[in-house]
Structure formats: C-alpha cells, structure tokens
Protein backbone atom coordinates (compact mmCIF):
# COMPACT_ATOMS: atom_id res chain seq x y z
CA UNK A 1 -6.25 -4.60 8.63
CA UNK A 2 -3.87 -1.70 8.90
CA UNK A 3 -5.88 1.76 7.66
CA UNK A 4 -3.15 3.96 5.66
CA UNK A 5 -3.92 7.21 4.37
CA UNK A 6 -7.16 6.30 3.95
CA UNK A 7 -6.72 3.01 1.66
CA UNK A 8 -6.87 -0.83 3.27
CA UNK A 9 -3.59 -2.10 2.98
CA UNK A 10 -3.10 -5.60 2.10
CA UNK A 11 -7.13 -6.50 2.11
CA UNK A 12 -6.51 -9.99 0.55
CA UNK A 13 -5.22 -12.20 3.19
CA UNK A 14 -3.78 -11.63 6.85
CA UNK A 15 -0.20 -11.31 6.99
CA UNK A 16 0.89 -14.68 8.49
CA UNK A 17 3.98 -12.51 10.43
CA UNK A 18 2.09 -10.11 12.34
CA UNK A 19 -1.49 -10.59 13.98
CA UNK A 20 -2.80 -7.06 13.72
CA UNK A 21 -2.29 -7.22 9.70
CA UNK A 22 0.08 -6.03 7.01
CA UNK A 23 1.50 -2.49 7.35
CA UNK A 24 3.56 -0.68 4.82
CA UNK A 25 7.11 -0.52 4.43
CA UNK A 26 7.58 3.12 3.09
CA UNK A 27 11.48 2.65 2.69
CA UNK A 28 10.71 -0.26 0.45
CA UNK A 29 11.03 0.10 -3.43
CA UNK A 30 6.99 1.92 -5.18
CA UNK A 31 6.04 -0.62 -7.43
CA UNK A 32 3.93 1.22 -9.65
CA UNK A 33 1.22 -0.19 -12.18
CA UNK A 34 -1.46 1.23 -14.18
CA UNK A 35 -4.73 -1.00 -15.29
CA UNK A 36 -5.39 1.38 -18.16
CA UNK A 37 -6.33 4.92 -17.00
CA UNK A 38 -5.48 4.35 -13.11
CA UNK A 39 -2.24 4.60 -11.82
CA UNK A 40 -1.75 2.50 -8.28
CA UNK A 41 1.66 2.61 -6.29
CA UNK A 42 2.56 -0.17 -4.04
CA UNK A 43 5.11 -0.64 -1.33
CA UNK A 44 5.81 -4.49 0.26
CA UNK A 45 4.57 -5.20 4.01
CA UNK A 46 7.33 -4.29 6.86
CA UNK A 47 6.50 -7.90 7.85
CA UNK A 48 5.91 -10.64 5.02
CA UNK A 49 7.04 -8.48 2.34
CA UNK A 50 3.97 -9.07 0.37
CA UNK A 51 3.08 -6.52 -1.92
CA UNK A 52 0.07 -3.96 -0.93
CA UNK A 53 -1.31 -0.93 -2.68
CA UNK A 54 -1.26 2.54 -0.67
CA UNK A 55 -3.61 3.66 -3.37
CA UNK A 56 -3.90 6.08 -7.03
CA UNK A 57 -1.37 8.30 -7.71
CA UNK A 58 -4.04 10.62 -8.18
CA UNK A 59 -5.67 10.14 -4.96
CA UNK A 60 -2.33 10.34 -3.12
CA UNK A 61 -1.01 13.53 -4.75
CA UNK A 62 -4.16 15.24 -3.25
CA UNK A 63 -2.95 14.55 0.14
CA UNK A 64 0.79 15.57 0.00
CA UNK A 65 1.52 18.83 0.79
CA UNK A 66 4.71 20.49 0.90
C-alpha cells in the first residue's frame, strides 16, 4: 500500500490498475466527510479512481506549513 503523509491510502482492497497499490490523485476533487466530530478529506486513486482518505483535517493541518 502506498504510505502518504503518514496515513495508508486505500487500505481496503488492492487497486486492480496498478500492482504496487492505490496512490492519490491530489489534482482530483477533496471529498470531505465528517462521522460526527472527525472531519476526513479524500481524494480518488491516480489509477482506479477509487476513493481513499489522506486522513483528518485536523491531523493534516498540523503538517502544512506555509
């Protein structure tokens, strides 16, 4: 599986286009969802276009810097 900042990207299953594993496609539209009190974003694979998560918002804003 393709490690991205720190998060697993696309655990679930192995993407059936490329044989070292999904890998984000940062130009792709954020999908963002929230399961209550978390906040995830998620960007579709470069190669299936499956849907992964990149991880929190929360956890994410601590590693940009501008």
């Amino acid at each position: 599986m393709t490690e991205y900042e720190g998060q697993r990207y696309g655990t679930e299953e192995i993407c059936p286009n490329n044989e070292t594993g999904h890998e984000p496609d940062l130009l792709s539209p954020i999908l963002i969802t929230s399961d209550g009190g978390v906040t995830y974003l998620d960007v579709s694979c470069k190669h299936c276009g499956r849907s992964g998560c990149l991880g929190t918002y929360d956890q994410l804003v601590k590693e940009i810097s501008w």
